[in-house]
C-alpha atoms as a PDB file:
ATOM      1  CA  UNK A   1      17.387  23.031  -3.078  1.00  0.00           C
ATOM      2  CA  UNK A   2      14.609  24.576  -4.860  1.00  0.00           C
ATOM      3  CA  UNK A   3      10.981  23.654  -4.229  1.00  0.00           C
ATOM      4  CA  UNK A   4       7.938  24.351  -6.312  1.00  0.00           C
ATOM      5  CA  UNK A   5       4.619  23.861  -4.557  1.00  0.00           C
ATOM      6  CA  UNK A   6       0.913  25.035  -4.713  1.00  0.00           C
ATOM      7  CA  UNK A   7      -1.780  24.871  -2.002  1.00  0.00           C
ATOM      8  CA  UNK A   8      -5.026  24.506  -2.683  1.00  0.00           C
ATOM      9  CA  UNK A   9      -7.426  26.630  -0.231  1.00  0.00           C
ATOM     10  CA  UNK A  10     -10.907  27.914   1.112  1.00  0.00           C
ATOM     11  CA  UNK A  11     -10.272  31.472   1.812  1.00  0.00           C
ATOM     12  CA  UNK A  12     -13.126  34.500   3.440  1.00  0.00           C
ATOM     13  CA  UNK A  13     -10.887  37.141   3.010  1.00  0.00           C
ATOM     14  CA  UNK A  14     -10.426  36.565   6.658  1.00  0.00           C
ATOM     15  CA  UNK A  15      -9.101  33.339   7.005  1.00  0.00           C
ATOM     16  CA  UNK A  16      -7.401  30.423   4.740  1.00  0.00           C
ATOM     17  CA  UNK A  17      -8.101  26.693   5.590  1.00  0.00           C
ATOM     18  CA  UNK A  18      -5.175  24.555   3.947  1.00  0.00           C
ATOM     19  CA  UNK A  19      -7.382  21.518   1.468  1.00  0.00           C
ATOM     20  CA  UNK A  20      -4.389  20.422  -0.216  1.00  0.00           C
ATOM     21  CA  UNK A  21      -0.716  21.007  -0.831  1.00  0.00           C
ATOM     22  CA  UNK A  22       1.418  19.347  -3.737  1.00  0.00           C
ATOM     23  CA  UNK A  23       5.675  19.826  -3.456  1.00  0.00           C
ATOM     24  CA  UNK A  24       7.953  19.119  -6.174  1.00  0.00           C
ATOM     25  CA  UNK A  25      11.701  19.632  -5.519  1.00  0.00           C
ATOM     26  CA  UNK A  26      14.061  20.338  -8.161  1.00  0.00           C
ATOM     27  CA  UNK A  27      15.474  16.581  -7.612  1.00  0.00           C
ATOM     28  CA  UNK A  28      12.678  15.188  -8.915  1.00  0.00           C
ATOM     29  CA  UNK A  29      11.170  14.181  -5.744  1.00  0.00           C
ATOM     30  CA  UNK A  30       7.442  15.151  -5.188  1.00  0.00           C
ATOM     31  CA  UNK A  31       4.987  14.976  -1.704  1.00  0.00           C
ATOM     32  CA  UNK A  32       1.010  15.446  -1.958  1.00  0.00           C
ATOM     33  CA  UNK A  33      -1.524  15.437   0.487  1.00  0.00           C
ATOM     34  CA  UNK A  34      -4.926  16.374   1.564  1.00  0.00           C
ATOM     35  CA  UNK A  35      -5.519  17.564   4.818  1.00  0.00           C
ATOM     36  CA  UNK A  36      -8.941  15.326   6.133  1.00  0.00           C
ATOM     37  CA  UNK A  37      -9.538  18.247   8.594  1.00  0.00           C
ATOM     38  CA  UNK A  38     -10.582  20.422   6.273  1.00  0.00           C
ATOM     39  CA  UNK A  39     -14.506  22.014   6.729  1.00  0.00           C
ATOM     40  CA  UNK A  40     -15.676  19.792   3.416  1.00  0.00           C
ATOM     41  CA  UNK A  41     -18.985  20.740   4.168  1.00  0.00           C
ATOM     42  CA  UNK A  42     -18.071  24.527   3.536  1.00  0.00           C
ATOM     43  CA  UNK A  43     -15.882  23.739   0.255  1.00  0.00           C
ATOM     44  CA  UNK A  44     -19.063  21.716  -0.722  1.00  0.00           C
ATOM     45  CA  UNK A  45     -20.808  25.162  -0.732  1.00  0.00           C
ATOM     46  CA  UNK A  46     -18.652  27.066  -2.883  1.00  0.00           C
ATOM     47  CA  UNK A  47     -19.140  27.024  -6.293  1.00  0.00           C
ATOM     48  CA  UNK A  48     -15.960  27.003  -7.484  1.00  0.00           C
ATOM     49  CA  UNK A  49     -14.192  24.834  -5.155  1.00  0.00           C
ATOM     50  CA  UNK A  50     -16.802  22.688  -5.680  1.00  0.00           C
ATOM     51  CA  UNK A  51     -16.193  22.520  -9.709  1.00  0.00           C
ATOM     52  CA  UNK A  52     -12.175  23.018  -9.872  1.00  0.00           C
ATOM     53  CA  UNK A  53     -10.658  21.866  -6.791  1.00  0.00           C
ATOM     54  CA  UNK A  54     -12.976  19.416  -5.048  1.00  0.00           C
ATOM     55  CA  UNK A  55     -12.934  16.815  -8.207  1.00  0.00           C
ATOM     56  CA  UNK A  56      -8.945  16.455  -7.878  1.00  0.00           C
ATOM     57  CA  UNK A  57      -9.519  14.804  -4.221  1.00  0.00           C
ATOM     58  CA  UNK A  58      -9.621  11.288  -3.603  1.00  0.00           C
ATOM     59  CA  UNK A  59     -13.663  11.024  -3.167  1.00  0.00           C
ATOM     60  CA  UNK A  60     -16.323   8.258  -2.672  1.00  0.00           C
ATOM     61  CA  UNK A  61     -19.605   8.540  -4.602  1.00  0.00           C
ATOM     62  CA  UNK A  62     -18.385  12.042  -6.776  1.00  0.00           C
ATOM     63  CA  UNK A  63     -20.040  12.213 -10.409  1.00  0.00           C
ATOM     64  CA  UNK A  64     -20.155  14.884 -12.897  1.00  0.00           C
ATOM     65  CA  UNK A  65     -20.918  16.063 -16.325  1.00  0.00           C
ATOM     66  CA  UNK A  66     -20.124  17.769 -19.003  1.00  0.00           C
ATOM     67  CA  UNK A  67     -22.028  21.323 -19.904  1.00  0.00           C
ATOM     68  CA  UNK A  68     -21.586  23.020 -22.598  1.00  0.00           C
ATOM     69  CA  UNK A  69     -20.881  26.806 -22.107  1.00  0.00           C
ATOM     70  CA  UNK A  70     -20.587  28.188 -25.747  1.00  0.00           C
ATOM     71  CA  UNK A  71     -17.348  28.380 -28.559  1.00  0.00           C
ATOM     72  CA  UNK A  72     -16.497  25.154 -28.586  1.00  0.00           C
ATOM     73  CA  UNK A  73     -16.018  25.356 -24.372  1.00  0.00           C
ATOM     74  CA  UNK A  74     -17.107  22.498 -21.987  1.00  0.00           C
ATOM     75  CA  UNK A  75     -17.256  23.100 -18.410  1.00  0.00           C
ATOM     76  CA  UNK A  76     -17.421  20.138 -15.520  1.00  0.00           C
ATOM     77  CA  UNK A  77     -20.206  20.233 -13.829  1.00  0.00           C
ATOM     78  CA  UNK A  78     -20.500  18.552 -10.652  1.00  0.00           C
ATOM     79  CA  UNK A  79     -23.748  16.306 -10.042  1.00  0.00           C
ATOM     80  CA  UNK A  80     -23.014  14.155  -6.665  1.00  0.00           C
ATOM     81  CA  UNK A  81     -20.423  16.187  -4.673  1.00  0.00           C
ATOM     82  CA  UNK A  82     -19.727  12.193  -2.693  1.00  0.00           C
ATOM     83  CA  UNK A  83     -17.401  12.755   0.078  1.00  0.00           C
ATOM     84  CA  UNK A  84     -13.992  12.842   1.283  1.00  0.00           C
ATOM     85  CA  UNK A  85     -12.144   9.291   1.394  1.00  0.00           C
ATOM     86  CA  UNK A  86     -10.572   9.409   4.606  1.00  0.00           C
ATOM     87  CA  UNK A  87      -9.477   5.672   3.637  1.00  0.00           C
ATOM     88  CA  UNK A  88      -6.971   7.191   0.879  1.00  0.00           C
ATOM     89  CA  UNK A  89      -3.461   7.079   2.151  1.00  0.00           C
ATOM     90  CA  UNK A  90      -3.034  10.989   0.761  1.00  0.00           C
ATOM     91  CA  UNK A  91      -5.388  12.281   3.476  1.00  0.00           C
ATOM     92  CA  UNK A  92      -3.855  12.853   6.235  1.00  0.00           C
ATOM     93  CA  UNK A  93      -4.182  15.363   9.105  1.00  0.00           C
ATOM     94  CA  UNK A  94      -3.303  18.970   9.138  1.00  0.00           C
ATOM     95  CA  UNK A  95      -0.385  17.874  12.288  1.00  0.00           C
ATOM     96  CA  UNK A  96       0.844  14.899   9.990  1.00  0.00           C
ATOM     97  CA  UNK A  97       1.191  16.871   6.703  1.00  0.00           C
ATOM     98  CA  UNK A  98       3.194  19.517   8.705  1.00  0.00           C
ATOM     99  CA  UNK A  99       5.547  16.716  10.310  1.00  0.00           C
ATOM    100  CA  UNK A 100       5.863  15.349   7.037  1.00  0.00           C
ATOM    101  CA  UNK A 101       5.923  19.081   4.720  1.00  0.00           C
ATOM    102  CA  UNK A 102       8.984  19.897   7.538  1.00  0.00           C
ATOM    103  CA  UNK A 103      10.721  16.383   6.569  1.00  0.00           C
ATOM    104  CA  UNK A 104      10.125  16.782   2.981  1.00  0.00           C
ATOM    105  CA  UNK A 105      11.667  20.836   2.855  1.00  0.00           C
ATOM    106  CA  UNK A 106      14.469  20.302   5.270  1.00  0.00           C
ATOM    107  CA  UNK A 107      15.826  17.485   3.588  1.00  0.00           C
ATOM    108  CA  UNK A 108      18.533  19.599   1.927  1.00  0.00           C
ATOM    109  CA  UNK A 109      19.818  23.031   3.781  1.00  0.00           C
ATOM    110  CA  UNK A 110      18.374  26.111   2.710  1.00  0.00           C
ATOM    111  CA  UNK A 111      15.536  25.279   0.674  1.00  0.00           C
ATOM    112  CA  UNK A 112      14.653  28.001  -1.726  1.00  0.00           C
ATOM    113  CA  UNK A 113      10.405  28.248  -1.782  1.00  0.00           C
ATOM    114  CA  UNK A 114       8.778  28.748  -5.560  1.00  0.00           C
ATOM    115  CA  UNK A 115       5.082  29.455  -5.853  1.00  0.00           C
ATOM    116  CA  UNK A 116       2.848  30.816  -8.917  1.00  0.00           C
ATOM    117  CA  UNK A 117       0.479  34.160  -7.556  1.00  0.00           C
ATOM    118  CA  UNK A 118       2.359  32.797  -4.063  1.00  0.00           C
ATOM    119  CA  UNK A 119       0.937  35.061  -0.811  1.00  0.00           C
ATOM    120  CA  UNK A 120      -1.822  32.832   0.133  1.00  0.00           C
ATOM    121  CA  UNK A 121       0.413  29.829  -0.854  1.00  0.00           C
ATOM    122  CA  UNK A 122       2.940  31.073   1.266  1.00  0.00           C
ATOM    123  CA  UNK A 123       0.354  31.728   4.334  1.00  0.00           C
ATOM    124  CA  UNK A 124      -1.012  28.313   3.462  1.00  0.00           C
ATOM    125  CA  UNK A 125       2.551  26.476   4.712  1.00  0.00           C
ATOM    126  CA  UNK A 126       3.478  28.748   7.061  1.00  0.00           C
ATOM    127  CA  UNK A 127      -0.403  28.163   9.126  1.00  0.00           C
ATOM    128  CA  UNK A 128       0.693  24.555   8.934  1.00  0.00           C
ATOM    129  CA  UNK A 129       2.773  25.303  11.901  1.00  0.00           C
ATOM    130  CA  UNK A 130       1.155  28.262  14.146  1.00  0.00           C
ATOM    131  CA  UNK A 131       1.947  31.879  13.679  1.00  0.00           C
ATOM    132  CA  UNK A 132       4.593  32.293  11.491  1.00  0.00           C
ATOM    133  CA  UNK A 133       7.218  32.763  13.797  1.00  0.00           C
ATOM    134  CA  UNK A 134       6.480  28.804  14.645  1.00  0.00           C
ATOM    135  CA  UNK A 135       7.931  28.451  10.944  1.00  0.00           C
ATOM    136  CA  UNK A 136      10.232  25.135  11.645  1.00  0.00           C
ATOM    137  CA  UNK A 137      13.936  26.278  11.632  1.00  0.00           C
ATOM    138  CA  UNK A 138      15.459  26.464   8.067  1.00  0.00           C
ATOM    139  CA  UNK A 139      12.269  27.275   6.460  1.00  0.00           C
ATOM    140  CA  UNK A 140      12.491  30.603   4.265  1.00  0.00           C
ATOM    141  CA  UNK A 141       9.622  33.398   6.039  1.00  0.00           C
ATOM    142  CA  UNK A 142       9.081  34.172   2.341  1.00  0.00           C
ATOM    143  CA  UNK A 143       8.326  32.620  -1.066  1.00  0.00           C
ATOM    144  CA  UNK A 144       9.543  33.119  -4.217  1.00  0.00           C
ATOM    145  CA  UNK A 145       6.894  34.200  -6.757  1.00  0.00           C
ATOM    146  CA  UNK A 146       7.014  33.042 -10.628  1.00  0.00           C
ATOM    147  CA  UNK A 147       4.803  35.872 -11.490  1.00  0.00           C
ATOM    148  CA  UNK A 148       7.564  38.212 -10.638  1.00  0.00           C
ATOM    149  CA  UNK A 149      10.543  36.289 -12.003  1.00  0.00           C
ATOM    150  CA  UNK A 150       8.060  35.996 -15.454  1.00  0.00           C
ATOM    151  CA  UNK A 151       7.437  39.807 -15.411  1.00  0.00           C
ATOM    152  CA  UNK A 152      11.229  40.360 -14.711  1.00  0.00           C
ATOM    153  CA  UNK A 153      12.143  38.667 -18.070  1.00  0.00           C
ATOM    154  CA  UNK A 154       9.612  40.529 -19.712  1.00  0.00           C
ATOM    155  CA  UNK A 155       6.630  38.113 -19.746  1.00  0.00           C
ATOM    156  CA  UNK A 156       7.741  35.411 -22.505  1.00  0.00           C
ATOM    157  CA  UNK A 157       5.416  32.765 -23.467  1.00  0.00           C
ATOM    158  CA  UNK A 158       5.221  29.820 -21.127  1.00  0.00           C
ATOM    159  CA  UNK A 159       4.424  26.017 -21.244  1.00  0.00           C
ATOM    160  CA  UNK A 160       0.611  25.448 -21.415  1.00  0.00           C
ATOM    161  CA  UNK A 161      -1.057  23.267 -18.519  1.00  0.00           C
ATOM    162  CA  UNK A 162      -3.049  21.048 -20.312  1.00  0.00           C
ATOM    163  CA  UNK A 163      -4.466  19.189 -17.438  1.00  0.00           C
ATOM    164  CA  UNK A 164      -4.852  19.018 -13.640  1.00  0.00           C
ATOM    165  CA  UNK A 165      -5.263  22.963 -13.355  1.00  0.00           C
ATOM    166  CA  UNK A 166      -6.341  23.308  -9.387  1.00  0.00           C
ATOM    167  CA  UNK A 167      -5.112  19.742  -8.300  1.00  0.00           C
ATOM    168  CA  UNK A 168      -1.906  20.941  -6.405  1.00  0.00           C
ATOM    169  CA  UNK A 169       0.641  18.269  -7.302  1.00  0.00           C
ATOM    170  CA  UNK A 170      -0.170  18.979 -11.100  1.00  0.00           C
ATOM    171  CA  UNK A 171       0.154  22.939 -10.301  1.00  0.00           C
ATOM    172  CA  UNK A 172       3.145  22.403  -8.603  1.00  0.00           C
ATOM    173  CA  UNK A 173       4.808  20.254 -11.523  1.00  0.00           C
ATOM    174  CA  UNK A 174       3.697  22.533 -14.110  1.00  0.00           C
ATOM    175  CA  UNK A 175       5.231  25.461 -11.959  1.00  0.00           C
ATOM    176  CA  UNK A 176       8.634  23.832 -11.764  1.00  0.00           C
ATOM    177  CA  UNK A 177       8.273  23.107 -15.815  1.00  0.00           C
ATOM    178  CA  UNK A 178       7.804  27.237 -16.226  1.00  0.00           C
ATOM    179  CA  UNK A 179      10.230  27.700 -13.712  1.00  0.00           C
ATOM    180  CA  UNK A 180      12.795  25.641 -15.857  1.00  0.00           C
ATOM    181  CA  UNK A 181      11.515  27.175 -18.989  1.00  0.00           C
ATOM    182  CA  UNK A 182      11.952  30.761 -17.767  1.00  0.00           C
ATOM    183  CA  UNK A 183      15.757  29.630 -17.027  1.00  0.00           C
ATOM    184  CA  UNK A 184      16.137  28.342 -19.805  1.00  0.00           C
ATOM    185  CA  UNK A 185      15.127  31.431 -21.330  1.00  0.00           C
ATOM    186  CA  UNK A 186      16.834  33.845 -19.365  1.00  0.00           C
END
């Protein structure tokens, strides 16, 4: 069974805390979930967490507008960063998403992993469980990259995300949409 999934991260170069993770499996069947023991105060801070990742989480009190950046463009701007709703049935923590990420990817044998730019997505899930050699038996040490497969068929056009870019379950779909273009393709 194949599985397409993106992770959405705070990374400083020396370490990568896990914010969200969105799975789609090639059955149709899809998992999301924030982890509520993520440093929020931290991906508050960055800039550009802040602006593309943070508005995709369920949040209390978030607003935001709309600058205009030149050509036509519109960026989000965020004016009230609100908080984290740890009420929302999607945040979870870090031990319960990797009880529930184990369930989700062993419920077939020999899941295949698909990921788009996919080291730090890959280090991502495996830190869900330890070092990697805690990986949960039957999970791949390695993930499949689209990048690669895209490059190996000599980089034809692919499907345009039109929304959701950095909210993980809306990466991960639109990865398994390439993913079936690039087959189609091939």
């Amino acid at each position: 069974m194949r599985y397409f999934y993106d992770t959405e991260f705070l990374e400083d170069g020396r370490t990568i805390e896990l914010i969200s993770i969105g799975i789609v499996a090639e059955d149709g069947r899809e998992y999301y979930a924030v982890n509520s023991d993520m440093p929020a105060e931290l991906i508050r801070r960055d800039h550009w967490l802040l602006n593309n990742v943070w508005p995709h989480l369920p949040l209390r009190g978030y607003k935001s507008s709309l600058q205009y950046i030149g050509d036509g463009q519109h960026a989000v701007r965020t004016s009230d960063a609100g908080t984290l709703d740890t009420s929302s049935v999607l945040v979870k923590p870090r031990w319960v998403i990797a009880n529930e990420v184990r369930e989700f990817l062993l419920a077939e044998p020999d899941p295949e992993l698909w990921a788009d730019y996919g080291a730090y997505d890959h280090v991502a899930l495996a830190q869900l469980w330890g070092k990697m050699i805690y990986l949960p038996k039957g999970l791949p040490m390695f993930t499949r990259d689209l990048q690669q497969k895209w490059h190996d068929l000599g980089r034809p056009e692919l499907p345009v995300q039109t929304d959701g870019e950095h909210d993980a379950l809306a990466d991960a779909r639109h990865l398994k949409a390439c993913f079936e273009h690039l087959a189609g393709a091939a």
